[in-house]
C-alpha atoms as a PDB file:
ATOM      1  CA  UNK A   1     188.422  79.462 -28.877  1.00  0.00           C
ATOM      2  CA  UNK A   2     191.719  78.247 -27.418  1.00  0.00           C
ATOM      3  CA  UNK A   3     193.356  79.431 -24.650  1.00  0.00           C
ATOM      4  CA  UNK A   4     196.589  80.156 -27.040  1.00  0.00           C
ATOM      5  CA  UNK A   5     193.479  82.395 -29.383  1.00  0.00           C
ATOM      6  CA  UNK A   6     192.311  84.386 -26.319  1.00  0.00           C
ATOM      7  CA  UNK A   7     192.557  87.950 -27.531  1.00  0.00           C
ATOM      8  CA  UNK A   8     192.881  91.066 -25.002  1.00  0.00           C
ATOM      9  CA  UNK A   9     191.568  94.077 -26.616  1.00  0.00           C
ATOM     10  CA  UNK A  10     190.168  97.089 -24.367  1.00  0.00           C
ATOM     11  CA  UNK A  11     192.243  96.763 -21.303  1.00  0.00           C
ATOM     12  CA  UNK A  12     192.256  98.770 -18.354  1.00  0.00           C
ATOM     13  CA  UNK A  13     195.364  99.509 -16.932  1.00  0.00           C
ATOM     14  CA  UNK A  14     193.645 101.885 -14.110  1.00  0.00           C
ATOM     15  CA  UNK A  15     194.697 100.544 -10.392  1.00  0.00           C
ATOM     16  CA  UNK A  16     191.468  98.660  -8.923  1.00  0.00           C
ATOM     17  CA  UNK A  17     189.528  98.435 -12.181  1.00  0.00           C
ATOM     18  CA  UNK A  18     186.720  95.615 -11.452  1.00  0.00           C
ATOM     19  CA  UNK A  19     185.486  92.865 -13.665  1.00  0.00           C
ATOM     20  CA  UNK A  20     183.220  90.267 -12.329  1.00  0.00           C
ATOM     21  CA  UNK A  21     180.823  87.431 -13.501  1.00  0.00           C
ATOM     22  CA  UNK A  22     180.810  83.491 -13.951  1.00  0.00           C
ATOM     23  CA  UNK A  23     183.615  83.083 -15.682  1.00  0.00           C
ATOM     24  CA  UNK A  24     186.605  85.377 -15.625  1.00  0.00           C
ATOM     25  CA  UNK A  25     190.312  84.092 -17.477  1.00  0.00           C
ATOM     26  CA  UNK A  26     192.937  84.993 -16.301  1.00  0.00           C
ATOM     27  CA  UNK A  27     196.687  85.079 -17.235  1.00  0.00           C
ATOM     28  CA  UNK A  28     199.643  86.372 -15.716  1.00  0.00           C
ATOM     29  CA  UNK A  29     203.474  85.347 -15.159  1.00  0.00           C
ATOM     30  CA  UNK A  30     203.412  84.500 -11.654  1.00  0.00           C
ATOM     31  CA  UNK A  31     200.837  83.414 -10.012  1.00  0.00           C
ATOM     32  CA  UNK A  32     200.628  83.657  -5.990  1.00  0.00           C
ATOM     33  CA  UNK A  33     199.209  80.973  -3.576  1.00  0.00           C
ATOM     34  CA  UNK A  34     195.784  80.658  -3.420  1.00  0.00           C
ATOM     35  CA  UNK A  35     194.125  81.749  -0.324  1.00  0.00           C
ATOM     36  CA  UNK A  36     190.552  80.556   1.072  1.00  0.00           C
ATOM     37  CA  UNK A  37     188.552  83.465   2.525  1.00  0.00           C
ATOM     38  CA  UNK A  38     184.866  83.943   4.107  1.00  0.00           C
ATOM     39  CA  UNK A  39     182.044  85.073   1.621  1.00  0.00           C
ATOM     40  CA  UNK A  40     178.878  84.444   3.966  1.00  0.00           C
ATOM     41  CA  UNK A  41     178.017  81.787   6.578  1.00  0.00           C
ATOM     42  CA  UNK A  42     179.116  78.510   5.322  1.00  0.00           C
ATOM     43  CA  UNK A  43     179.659  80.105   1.478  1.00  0.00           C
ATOM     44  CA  UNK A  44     183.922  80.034   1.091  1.00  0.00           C
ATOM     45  CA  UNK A  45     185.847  81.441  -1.822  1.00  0.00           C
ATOM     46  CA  UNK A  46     189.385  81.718  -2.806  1.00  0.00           C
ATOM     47  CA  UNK A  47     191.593  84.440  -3.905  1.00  0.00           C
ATOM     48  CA  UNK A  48     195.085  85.058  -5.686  1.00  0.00           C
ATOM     49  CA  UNK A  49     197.643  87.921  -6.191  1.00  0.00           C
ATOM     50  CA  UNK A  50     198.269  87.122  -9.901  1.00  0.00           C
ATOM     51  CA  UNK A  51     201.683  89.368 -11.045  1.00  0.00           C
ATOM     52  CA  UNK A  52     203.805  89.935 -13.865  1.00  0.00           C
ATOM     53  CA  UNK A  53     201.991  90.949 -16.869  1.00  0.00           C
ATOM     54  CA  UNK A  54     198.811  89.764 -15.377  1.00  0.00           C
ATOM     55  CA  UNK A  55     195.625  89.929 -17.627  1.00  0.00           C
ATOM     56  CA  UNK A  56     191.663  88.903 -17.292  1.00  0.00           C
ATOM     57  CA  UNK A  57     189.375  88.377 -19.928  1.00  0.00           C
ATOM     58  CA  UNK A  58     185.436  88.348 -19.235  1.00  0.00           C
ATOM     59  CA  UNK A  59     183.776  85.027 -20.662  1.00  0.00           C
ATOM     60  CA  UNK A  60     180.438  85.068 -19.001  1.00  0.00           C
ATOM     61  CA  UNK A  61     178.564  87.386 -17.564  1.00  0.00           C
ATOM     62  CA  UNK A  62     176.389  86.563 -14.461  1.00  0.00           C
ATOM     63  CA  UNK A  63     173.701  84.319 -15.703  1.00  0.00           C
ATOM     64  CA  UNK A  64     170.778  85.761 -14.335  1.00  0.00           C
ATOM     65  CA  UNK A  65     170.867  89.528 -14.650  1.00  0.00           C
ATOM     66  CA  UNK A  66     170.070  90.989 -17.741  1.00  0.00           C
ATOM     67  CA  UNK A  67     171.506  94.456 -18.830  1.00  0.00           C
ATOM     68  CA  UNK A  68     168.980  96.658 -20.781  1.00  0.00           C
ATOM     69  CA  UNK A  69     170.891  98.908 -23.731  1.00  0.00           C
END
């Protein structure tokens, strides 16, 4: 699928809704700077205000957990 195909069905509009996983899409109008924060001893990530119609798509869930249903 294309970025341009990327559909958004099922959003949450509720204020600090979570998504997480290995690979996460995002979209939005304006993007802010990217800033590099702590996750554990020498383990870094980075994180970004992304604003103005901003949207995030799931593409992969975590590869090793498996959800029984």
């Amino acid at each position: 699928m294309s970025k341009k195909g990327r559909k958004f069905k099922n959003c949450s509009r509720k204020p600090y809704d979570c998504i997480e996983g290995d690979h996460i899409y995002i979209q939005c109008n304006a993007p802010g700077k990217w800033k590099v924060f702590r996750k554990s001893g020498q383990h870094k990530g980075q994180a970004c205000d992304a604003k103005k119609d901003a949207k995030a798509i799931l593409l992969k869930s975590y590869t090793n957990i498996s959800i029984d249903r």
